[in-house]
Structure formats: C-alpha cells, structure tokens
Protein backbone atom coordinates (compact mmCIF):
# COMPACT_ATOMS: atom_id res chain seq x y z
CA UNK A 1 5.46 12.36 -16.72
CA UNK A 2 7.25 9.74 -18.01
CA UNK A 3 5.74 6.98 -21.31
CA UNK A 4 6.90 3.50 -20.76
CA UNK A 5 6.60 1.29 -23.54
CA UNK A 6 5.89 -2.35 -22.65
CA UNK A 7 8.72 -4.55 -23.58
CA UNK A 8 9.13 -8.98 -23.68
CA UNK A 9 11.29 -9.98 -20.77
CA UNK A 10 10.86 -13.45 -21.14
CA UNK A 11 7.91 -15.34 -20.97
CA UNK A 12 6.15 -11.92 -19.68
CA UNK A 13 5.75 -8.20 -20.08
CA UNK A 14 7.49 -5.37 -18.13
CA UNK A 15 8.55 -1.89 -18.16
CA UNK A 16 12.31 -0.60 -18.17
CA UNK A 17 11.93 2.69 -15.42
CA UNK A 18 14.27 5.32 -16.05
CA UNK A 19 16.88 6.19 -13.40
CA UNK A 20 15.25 9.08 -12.69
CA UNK A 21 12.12 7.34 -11.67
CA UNK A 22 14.25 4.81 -10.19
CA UNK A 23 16.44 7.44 -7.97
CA UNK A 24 12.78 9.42 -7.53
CA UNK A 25 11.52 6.02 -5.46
CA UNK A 26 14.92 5.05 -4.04
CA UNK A 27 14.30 1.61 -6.12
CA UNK A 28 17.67 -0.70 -7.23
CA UNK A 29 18.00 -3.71 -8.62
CA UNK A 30 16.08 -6.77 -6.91
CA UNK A 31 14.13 -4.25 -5.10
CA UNK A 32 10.10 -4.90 -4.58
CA UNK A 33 7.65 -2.40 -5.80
CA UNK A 34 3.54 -2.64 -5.17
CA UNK A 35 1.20 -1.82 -7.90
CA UNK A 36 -2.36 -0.47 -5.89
CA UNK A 37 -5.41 1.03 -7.56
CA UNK A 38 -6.34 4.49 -7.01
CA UNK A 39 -9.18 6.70 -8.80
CA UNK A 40 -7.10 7.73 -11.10
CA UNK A 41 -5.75 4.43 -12.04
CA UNK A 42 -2.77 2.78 -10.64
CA UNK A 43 0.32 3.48 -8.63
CA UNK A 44 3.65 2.42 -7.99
CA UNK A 45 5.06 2.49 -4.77
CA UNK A 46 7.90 0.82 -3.02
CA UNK A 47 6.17 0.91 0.35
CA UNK A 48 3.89 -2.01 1.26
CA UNK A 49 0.08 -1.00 1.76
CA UNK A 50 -0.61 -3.53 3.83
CA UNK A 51 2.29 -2.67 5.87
CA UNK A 52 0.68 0.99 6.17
CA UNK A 53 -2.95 -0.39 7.19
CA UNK A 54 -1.50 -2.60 10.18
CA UNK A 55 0.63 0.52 11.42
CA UNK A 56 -3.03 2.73 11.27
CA UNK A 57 -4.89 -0.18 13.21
CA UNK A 58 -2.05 0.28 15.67
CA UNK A 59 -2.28 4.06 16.08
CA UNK A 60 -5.55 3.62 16.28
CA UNK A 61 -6.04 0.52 19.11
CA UNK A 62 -2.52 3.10 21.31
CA UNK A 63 -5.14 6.54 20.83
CA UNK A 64 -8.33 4.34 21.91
CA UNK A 65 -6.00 2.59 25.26
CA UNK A 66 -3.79 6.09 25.62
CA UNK A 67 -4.62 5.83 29.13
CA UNK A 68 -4.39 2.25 29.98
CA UNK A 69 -0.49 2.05 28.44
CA UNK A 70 0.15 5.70 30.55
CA UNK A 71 -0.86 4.07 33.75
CA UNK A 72 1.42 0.68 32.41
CA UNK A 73 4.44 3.06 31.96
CA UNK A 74 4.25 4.08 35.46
C-alpha cells in the first residue's frame, strides 16, 4: 500500500506515483491511466474499460454464432 499526498500541479490537483507503482502498471510518461469505481472505492488501471466491455460483447455475439462462422470458414 502506498499514501499519496495530493499535490498543486498547476491550476489542478494530482498525485506523484512512485516508480514502483509506475513499473507495477507498466505506466511512463504521457501514458493514459482510467480511474473506475469499484465497491471498495476506486481503481487505477492503464487498460481502457470500455475497451474490455466491447471485447466481452464480441466473445459473446462469436459463442452465440460459433456455428454460423464454422460453416463460413469452410
């Protein structure tokens, strides 16, 4: 567990991450992170969670037509 004390950058208010937290989520410099709510509060992820929904909607539409692209491949 890391504290993170809120610090002026600016006109706003960020966090300084560690490098260990940085190396941890493969983040650099210029990088984009996404800030989602869970039940236990919030997390901080470099993947996009949007991203993640489309790519379930699309293993879900290829399980529902598995048979309809296997008869396409042919």
């Amino acid at each position: 567990m890391h504290a993170l004390k809120l610090t002026q950058i600016g006109n706003s208010v960020g966090v300084i991450l560690p490098k260990e937290v940085l190396a941890r989520l493969k983040l650099e410099k210029g990088d984009t992170v996404y800030v989602t709510d869970t039940p236990d509060g919030v997390a901080l992820t470099p993947l996009d969670p949007s991203f993640e929904q489309q790519l379930e909607i699309g293993r879900e539409f290829m399980r529902e037509y598995r048979d309809t692209f296997r008869a396409l491949a042919k």
